[in-house]
PDB file of N, CA and C in Angstrom:
ATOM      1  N   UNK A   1       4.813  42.989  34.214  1.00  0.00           N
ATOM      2  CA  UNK A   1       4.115  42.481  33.059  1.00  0.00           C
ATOM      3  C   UNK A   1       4.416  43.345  31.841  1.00  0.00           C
ATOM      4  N   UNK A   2       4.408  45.036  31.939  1.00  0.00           N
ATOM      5  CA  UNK A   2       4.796  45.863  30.886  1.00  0.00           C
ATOM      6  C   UNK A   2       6.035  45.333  30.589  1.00  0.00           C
ATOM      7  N   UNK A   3       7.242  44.617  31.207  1.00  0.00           N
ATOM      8  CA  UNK A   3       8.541  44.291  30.823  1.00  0.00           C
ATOM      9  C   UNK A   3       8.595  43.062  30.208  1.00  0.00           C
ATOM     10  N   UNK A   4       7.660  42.016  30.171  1.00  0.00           N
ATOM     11  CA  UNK A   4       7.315  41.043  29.154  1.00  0.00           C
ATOM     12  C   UNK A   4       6.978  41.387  27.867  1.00  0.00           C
ATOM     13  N   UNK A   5       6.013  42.154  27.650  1.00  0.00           N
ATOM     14  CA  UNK A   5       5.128  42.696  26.427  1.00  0.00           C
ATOM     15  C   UNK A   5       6.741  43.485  26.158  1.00  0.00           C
ATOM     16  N   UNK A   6       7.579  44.026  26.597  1.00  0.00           N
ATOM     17  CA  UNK A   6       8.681  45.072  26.089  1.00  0.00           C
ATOM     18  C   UNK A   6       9.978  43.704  25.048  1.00  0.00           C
ATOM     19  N   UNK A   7       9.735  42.600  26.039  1.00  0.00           N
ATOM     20  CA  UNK A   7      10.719  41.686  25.758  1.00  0.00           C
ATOM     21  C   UNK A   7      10.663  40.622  24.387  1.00  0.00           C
ATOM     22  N   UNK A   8       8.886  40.991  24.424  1.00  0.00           N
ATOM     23  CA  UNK A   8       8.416  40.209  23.170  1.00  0.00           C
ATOM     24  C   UNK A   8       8.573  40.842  21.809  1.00  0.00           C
ATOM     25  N   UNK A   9       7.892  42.392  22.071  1.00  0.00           N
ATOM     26  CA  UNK A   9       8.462  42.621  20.862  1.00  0.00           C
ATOM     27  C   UNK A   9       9.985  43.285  20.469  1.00  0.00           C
ATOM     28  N   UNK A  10      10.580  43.316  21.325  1.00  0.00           N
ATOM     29  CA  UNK A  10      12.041  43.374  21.339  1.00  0.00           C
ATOM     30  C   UNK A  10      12.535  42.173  20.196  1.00  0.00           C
ATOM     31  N   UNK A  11      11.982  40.997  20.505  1.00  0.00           N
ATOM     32  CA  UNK A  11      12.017  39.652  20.111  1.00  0.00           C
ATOM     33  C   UNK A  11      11.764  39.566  18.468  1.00  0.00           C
ATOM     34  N   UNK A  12      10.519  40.400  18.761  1.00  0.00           N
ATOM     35  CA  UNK A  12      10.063  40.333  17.255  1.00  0.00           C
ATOM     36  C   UNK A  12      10.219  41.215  15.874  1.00  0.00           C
ATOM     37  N   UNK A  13      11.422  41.988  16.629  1.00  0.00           N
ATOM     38  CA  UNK A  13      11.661  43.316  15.479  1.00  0.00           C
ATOM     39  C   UNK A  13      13.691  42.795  15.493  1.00  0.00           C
ATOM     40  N   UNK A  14      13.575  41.811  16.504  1.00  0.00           N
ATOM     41  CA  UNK A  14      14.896  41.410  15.868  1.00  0.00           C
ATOM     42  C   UNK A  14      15.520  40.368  14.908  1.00  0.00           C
ATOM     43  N   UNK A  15      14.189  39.669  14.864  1.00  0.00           N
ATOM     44  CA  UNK A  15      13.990  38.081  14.305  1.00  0.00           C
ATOM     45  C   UNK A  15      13.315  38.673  13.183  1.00  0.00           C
ATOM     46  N   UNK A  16      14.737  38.170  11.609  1.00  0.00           N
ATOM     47  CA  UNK A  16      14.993  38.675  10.311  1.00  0.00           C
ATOM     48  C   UNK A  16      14.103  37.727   9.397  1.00  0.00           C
ATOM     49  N   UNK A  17      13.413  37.806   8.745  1.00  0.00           N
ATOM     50  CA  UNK A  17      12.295  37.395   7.673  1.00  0.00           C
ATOM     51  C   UNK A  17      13.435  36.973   6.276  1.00  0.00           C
ATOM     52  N   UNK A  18      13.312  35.408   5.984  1.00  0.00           N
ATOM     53  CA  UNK A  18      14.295  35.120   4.615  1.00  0.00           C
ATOM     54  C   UNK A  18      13.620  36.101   3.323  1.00  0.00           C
ATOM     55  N   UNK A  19      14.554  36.862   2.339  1.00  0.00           N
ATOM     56  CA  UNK A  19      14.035  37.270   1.362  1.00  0.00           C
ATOM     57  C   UNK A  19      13.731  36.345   0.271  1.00  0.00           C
ATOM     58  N   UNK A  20      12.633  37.194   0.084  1.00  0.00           N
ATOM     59  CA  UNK A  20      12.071  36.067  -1.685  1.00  0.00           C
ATOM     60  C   UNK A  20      12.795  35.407  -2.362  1.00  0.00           C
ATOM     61  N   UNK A  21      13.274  36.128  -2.413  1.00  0.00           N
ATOM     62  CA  UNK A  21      14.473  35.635  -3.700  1.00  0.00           C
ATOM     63  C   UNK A  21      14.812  34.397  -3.015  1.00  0.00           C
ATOM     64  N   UNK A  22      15.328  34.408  -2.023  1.00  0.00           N
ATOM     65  CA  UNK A  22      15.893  32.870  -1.195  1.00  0.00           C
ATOM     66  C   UNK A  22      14.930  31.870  -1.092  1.00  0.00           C
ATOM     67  N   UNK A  23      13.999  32.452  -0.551  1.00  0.00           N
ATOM     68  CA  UNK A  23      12.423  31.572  -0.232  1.00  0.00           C
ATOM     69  C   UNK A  23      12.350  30.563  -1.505  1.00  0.00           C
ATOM     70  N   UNK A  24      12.432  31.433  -2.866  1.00  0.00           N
ATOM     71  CA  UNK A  24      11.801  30.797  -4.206  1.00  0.00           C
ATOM     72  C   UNK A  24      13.148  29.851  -4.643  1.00  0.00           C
ATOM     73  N   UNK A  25      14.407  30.192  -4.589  1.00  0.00           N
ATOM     74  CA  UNK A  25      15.414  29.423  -4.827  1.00  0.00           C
ATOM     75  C   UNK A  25      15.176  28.253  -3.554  1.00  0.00           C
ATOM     76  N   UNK A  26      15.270  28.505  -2.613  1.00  0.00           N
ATOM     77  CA  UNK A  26      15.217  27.153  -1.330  1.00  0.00           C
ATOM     78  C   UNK A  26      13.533  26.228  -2.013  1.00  0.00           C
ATOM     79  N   UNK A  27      12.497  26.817  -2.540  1.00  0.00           N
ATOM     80  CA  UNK A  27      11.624  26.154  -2.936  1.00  0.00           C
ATOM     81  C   UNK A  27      11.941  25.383  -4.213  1.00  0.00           C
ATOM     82  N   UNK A  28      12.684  25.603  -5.068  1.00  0.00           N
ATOM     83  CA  UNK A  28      13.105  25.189  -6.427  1.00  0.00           C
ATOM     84  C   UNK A  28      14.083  23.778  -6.092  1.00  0.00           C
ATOM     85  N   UNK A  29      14.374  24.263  -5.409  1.00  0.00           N
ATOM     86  CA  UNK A  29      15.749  22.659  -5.221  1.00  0.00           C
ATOM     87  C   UNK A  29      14.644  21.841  -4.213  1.00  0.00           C
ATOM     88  N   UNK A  30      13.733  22.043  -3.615  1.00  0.00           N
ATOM     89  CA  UNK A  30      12.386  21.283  -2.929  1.00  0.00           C
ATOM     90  C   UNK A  30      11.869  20.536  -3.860  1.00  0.00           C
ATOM     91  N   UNK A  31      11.780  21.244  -5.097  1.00  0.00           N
ATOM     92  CA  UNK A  31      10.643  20.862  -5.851  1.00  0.00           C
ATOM     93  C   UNK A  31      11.325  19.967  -6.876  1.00  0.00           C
ATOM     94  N   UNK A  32      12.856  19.924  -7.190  1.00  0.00           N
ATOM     95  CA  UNK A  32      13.436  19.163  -7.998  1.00  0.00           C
ATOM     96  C   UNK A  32      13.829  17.997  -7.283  1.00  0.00           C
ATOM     97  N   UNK A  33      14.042  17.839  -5.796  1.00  0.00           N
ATOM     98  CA  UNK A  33      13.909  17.189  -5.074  1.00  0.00           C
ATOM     99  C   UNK A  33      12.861  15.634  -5.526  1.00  0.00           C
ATOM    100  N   UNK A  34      11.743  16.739  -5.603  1.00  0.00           N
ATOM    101  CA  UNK A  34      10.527  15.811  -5.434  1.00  0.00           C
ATOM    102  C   UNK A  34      10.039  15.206  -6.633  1.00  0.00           C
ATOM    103  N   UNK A  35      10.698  15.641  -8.148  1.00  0.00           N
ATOM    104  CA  UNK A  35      10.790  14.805  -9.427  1.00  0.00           C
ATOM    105  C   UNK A  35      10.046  16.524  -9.908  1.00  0.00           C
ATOM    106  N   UNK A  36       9.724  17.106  -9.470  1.00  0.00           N
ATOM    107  CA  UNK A  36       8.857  18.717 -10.339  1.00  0.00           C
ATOM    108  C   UNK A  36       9.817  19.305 -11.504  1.00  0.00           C
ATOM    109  N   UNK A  37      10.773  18.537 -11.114  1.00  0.00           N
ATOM    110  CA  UNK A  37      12.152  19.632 -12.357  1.00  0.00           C
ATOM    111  C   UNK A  37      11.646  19.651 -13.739  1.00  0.00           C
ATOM    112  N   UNK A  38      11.568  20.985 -14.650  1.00  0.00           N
ATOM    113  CA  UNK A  38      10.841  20.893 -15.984  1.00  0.00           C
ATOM    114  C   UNK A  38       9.809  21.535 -16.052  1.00  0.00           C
ATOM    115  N   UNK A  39       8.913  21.848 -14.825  1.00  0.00           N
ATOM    116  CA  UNK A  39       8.065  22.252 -14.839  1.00  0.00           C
ATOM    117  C   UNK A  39       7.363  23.339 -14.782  1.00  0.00           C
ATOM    118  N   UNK A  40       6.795  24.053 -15.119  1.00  0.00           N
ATOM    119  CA  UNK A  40       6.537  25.680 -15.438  1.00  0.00           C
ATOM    120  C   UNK A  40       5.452  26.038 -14.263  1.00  0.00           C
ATOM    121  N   UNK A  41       4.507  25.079 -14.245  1.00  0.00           N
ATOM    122  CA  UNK A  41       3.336  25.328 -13.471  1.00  0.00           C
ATOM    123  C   UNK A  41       3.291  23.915 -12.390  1.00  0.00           C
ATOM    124  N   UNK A  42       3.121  24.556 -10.743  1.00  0.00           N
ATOM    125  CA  UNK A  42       2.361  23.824 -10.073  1.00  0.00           C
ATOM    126  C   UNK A  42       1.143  23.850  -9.549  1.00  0.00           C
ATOM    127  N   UNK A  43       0.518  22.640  -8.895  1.00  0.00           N
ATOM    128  CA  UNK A  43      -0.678  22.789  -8.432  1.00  0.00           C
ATOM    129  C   UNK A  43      -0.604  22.630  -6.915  1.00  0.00           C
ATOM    130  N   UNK A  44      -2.017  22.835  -6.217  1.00  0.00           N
ATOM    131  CA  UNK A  44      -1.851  22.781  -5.007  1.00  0.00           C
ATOM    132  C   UNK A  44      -1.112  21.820  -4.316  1.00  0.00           C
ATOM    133  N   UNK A  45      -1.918  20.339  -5.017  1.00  0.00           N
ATOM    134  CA  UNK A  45      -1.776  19.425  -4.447  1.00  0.00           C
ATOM    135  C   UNK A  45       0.096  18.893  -4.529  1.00  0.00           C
ATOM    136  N   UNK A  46       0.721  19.918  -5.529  1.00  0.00           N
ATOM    137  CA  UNK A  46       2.279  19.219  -6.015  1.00  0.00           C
ATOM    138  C   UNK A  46       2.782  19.808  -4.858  1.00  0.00           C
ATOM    139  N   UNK A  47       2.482  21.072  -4.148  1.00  0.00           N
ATOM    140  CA  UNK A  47       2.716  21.759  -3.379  1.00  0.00           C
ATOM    141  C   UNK A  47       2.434  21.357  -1.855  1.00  0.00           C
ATOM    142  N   UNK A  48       1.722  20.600  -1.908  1.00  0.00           N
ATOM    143  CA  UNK A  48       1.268  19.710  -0.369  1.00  0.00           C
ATOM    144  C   UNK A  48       2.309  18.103  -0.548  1.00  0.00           C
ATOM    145  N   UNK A  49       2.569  17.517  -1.848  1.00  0.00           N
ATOM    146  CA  UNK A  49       3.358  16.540  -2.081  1.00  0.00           C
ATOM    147  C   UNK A  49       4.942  17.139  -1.423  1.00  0.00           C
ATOM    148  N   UNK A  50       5.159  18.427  -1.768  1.00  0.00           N
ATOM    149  CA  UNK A  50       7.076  19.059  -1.806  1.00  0.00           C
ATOM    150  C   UNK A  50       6.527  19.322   0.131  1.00  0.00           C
ATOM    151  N   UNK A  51       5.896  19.396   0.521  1.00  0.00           N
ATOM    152  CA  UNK A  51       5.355  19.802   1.960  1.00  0.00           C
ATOM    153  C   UNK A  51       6.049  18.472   2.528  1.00  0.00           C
ATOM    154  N   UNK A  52       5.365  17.241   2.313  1.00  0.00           N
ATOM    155  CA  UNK A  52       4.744  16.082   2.788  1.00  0.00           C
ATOM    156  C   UNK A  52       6.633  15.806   2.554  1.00  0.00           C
ATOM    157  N   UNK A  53       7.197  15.784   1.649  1.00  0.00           N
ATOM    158  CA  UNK A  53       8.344  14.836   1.302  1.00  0.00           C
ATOM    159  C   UNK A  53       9.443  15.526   2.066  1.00  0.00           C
ATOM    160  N   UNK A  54       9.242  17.229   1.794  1.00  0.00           N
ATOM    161  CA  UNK A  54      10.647  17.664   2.314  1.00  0.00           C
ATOM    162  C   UNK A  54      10.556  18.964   3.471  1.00  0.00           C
ATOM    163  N   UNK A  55       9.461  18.967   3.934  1.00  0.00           N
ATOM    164  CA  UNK A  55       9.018  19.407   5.100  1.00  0.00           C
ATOM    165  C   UNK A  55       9.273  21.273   4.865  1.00  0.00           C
ATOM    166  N   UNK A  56       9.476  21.308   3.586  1.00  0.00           N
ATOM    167  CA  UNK A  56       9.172  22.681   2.933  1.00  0.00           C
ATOM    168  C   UNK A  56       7.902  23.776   3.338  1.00  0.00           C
ATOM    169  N   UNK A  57       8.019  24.893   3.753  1.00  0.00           N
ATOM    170  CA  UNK A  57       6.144  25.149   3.984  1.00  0.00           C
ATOM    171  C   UNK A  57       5.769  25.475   2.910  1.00  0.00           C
ATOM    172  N   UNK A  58       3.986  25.820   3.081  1.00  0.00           N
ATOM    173  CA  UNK A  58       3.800  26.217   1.584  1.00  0.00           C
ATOM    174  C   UNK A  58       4.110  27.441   1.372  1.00  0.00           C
ATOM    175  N   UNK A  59       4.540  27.467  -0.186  1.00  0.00           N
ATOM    176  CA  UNK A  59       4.829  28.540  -0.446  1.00  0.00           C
ATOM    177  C   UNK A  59       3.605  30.027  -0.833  1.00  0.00           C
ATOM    178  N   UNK A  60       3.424  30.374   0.638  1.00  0.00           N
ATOM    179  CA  UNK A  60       2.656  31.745   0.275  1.00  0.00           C
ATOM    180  C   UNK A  60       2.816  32.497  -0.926  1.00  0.00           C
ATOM    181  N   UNK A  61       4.328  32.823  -1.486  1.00  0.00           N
ATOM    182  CA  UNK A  61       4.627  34.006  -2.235  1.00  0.00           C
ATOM    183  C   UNK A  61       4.300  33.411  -3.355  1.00  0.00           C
ATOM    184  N   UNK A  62       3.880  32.129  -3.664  1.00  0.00           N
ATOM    185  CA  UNK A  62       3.060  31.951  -4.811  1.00  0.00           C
ATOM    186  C   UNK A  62       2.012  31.328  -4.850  1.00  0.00           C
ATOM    187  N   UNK A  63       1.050  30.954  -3.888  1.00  0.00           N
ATOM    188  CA  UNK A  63      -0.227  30.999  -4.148  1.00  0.00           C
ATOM    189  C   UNK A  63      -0.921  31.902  -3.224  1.00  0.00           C
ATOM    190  N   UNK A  64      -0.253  32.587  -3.003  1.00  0.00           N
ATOM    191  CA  UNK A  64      -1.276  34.300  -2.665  1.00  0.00           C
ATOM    192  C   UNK A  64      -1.194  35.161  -3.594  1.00  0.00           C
ATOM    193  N   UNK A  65      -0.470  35.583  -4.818  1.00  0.00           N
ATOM    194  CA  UNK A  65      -0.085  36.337  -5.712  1.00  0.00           C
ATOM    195  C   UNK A  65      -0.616  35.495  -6.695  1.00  0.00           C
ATOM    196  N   UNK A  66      -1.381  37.025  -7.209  1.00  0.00           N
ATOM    197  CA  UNK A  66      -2.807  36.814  -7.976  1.00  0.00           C
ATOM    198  C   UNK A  66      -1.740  36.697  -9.294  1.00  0.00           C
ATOM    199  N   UNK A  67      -0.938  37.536 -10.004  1.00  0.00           N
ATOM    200  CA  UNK A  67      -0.186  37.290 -10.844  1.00  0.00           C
ATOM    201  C   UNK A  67      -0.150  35.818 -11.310  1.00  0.00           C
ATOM    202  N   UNK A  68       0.605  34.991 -10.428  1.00  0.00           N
ATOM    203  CA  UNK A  68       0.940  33.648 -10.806  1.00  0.00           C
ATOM    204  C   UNK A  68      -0.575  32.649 -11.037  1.00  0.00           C
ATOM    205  N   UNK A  69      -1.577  32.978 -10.200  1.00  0.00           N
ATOM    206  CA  UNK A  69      -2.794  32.144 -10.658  1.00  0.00           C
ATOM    207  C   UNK A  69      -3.224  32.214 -11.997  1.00  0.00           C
ATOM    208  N   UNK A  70      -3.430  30.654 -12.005  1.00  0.00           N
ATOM    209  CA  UNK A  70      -3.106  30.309 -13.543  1.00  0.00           C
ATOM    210  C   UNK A  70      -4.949  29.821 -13.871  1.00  0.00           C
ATOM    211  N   UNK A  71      -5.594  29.545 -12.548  1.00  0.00           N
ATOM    212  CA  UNK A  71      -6.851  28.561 -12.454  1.00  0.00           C
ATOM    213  C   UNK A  71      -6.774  28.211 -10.833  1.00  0.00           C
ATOM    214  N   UNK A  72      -7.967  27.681 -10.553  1.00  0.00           N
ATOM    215  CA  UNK A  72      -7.835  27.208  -9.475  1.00  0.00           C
ATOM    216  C   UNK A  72      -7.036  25.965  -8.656  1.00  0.00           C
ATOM    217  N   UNK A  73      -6.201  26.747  -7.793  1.00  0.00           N
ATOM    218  CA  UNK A  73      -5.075  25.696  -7.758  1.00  0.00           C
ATOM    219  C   UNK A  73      -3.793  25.491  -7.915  1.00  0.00           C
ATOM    220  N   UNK A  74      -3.653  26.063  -8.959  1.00  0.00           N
ATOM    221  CA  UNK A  74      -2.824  25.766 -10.556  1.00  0.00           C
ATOM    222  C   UNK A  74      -2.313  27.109 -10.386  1.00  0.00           C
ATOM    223  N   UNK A  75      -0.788  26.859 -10.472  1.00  0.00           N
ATOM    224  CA  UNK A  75      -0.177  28.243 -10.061  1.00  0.00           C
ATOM    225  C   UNK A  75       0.905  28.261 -11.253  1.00  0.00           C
ATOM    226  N   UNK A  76       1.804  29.594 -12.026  1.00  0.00           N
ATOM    227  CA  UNK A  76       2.832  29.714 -12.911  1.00  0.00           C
ATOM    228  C   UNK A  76       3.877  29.995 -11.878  1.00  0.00           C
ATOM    229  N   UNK A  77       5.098  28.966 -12.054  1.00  0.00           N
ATOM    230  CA  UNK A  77       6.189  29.170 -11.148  1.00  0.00           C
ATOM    231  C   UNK A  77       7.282  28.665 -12.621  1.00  0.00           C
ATOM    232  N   UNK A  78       7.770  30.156 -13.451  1.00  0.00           N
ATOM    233  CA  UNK A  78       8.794  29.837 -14.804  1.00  0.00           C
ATOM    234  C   UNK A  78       9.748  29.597 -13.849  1.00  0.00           C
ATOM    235  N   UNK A  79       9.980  30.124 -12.560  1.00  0.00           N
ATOM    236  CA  UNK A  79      11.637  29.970 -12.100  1.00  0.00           C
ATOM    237  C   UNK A  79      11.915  28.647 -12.254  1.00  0.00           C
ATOM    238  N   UNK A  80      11.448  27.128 -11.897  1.00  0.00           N
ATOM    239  CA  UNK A  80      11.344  26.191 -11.389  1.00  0.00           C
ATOM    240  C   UNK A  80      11.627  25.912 -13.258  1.00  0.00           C
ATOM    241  N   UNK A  81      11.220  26.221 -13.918  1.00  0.00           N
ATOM    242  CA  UNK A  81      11.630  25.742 -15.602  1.00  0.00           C
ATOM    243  C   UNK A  81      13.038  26.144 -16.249  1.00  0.00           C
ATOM    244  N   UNK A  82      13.064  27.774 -15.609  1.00  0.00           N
ATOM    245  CA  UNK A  82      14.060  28.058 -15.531  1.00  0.00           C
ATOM    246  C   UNK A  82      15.563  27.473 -15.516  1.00  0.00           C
ATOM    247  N   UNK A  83      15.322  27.329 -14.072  1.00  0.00           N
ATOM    248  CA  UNK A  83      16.771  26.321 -13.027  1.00  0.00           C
ATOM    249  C   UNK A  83      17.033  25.126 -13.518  1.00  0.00           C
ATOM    250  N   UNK A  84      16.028  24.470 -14.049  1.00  0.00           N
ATOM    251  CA  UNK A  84      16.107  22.998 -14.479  1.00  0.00           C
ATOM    252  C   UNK A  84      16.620  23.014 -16.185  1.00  0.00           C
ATOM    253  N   UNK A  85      16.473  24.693 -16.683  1.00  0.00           N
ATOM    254  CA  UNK A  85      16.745  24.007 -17.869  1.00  0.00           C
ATOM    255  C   UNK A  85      18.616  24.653 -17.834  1.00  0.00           C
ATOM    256  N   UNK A  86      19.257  24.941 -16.952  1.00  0.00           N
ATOM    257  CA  UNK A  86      20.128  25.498 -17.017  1.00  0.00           C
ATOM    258  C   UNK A  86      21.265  24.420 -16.155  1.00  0.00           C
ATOM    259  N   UNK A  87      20.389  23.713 -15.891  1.00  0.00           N
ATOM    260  CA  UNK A  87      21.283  22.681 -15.495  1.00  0.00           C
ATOM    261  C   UNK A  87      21.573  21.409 -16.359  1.00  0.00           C
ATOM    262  N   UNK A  88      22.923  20.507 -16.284  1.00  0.00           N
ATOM    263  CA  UNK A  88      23.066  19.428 -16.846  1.00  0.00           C
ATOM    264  C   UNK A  88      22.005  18.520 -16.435  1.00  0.00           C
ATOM    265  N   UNK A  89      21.439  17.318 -17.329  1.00  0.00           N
ATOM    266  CA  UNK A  89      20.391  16.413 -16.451  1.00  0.00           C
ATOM    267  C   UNK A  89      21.112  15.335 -15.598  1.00  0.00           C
ATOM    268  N   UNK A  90      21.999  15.405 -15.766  1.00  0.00           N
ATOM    269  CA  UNK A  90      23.140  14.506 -15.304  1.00  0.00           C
ATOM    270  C   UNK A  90      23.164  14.918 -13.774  1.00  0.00           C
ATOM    271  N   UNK A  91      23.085  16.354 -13.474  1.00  0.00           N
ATOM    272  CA  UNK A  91      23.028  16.809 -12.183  1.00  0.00           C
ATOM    273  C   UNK A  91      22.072  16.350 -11.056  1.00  0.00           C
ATOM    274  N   UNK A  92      22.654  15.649 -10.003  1.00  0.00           N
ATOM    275  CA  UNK A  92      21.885  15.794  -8.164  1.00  0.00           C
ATOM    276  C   UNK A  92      21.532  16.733  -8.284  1.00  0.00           C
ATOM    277  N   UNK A  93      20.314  16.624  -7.229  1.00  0.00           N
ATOM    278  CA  UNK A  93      19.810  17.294  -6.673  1.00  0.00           C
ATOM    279  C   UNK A  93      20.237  18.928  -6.017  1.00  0.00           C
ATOM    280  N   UNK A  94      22.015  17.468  -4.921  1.00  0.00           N
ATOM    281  CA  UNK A  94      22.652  19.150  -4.411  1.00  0.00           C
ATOM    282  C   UNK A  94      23.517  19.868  -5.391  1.00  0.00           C
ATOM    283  N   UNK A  95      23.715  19.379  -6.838  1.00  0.00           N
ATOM    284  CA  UNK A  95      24.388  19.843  -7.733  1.00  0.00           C
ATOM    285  C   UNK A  95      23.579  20.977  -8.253  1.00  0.00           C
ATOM    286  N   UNK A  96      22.516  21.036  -8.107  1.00  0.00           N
ATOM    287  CA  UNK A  96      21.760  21.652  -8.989  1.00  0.00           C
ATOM    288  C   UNK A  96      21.118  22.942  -7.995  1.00  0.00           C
ATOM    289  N   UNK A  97      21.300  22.190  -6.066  1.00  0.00           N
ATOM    290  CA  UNK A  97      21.148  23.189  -5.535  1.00  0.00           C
ATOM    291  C   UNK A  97      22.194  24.246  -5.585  1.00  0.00           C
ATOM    292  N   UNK A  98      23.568  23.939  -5.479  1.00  0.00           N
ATOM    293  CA  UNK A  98      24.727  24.362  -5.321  1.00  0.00           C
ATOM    294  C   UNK A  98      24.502  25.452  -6.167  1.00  0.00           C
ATOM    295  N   UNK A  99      23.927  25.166  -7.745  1.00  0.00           N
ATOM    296  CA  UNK A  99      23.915  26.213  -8.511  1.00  0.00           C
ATOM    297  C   UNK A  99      23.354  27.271  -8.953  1.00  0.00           C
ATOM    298  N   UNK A 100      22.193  26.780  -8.329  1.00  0.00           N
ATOM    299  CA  UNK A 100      21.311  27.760  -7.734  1.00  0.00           C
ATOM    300  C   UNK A 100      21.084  28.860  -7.151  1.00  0.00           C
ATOM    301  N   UNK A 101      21.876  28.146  -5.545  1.00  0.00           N
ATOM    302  CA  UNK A 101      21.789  29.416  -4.622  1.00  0.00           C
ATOM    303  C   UNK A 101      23.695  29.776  -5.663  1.00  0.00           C
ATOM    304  N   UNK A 102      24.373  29.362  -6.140  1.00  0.00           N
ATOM    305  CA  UNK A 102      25.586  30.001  -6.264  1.00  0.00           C
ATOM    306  C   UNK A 102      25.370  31.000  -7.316  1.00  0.00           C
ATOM    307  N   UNK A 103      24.356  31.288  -7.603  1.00  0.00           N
ATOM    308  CA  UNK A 103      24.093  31.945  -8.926  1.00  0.00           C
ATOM    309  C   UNK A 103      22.940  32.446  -8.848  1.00  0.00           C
ATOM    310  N   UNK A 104      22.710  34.045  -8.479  1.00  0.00           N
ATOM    311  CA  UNK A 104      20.976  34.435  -8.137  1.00  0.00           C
ATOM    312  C   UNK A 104      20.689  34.732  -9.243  1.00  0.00           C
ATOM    313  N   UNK A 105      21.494  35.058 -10.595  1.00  0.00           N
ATOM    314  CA  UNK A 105      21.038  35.364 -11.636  1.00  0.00           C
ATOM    315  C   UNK A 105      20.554  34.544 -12.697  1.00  0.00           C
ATOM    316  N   UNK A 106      20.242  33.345 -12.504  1.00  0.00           N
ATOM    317  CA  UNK A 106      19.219  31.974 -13.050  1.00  0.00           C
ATOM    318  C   UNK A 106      18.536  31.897 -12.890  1.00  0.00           C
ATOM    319  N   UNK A 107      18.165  32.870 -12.022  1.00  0.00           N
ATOM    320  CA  UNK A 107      16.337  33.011 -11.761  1.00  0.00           C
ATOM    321  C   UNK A 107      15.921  34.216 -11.635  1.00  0.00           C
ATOM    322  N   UNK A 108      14.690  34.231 -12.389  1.00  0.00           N
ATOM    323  CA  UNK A 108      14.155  34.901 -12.514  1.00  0.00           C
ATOM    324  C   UNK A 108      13.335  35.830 -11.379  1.00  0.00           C
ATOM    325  N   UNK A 109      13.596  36.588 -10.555  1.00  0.00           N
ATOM    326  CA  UNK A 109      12.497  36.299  -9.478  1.00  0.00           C
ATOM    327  C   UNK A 109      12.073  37.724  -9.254  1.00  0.00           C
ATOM    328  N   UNK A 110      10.766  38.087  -9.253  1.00  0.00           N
ATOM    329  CA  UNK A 110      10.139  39.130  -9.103  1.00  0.00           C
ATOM    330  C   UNK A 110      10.474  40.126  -8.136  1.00  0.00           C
ATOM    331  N   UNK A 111      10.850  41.331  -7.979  1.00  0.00           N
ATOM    332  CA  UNK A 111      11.513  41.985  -7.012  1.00  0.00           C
ATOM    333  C   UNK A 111      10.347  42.343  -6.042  1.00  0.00           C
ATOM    334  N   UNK A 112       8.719  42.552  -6.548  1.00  0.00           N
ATOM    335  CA  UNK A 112       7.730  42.434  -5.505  1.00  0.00           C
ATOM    336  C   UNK A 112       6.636  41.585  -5.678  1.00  0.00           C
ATOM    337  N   UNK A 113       6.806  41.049  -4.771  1.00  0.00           N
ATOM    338  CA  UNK A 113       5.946  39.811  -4.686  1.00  0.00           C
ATOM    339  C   UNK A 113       5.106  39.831  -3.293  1.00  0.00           C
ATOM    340  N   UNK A 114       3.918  39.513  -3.447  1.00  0.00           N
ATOM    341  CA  UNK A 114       3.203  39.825  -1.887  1.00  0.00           C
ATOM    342  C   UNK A 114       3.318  38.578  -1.480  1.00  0.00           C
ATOM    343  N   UNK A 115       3.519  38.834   0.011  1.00  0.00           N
ATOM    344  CA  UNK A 115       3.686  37.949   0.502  1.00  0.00           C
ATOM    345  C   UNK A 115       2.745  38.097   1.882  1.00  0.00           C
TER     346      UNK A 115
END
């Protein structure tokens, strides 16, 4: 039984956690996905909509971080205004993902963020 409990967390100090930075870019092309492109601020419920459509989870690193609370609910996410304004409007979705992740320097993204 001690060699189970050894195997689990063996398991669990090898299995790598995505960084923020990725998390918030993989959430941004979610959220333009879902018509959010333009937008500076979301709310819970836009955040249970990008859930519901693209099976995204919610994003902890911004509605646990007191920083971004804007009101109840109601969260400041500039990256997401950011990305959208740096793109052509002419651009898909995966056009706009492409440029995204091809480019970490279009976003803005906080180097600590609680998560």
């Amino acid at each position: 039984m001690n060699q189970n409990n050894t195997n689990a967390n063996a398991q669990k100090s090898t299995r790598e956690r995505t960084p923020v930075t990725e998390r918030i870019q993989n959430y941004i092309v979610a959220a333009i996905e879902c018509g959010f492109d333009g937008q500076d601020t979301l709310t819970r419920a836009d955040c249970l909509a990008i859930r519901e459509k693209t099976g995204e989870k919610l994003p902890r690193w911004l509605m646990k971080d007191d920083s971004r609370r804007m009101g109840r609910g109601k969260y400041s996410f500039p990256e997401l205004k950011a990305a959208t304004d740096a793109v052509e409007p002419s651009d898909e979705a995966e056009a706009i993902a492409d440029r995204i992740l091809g480019e970490p320097s279009a976003i803005n993204a906080d180097e600590a963020v609680a998560v």
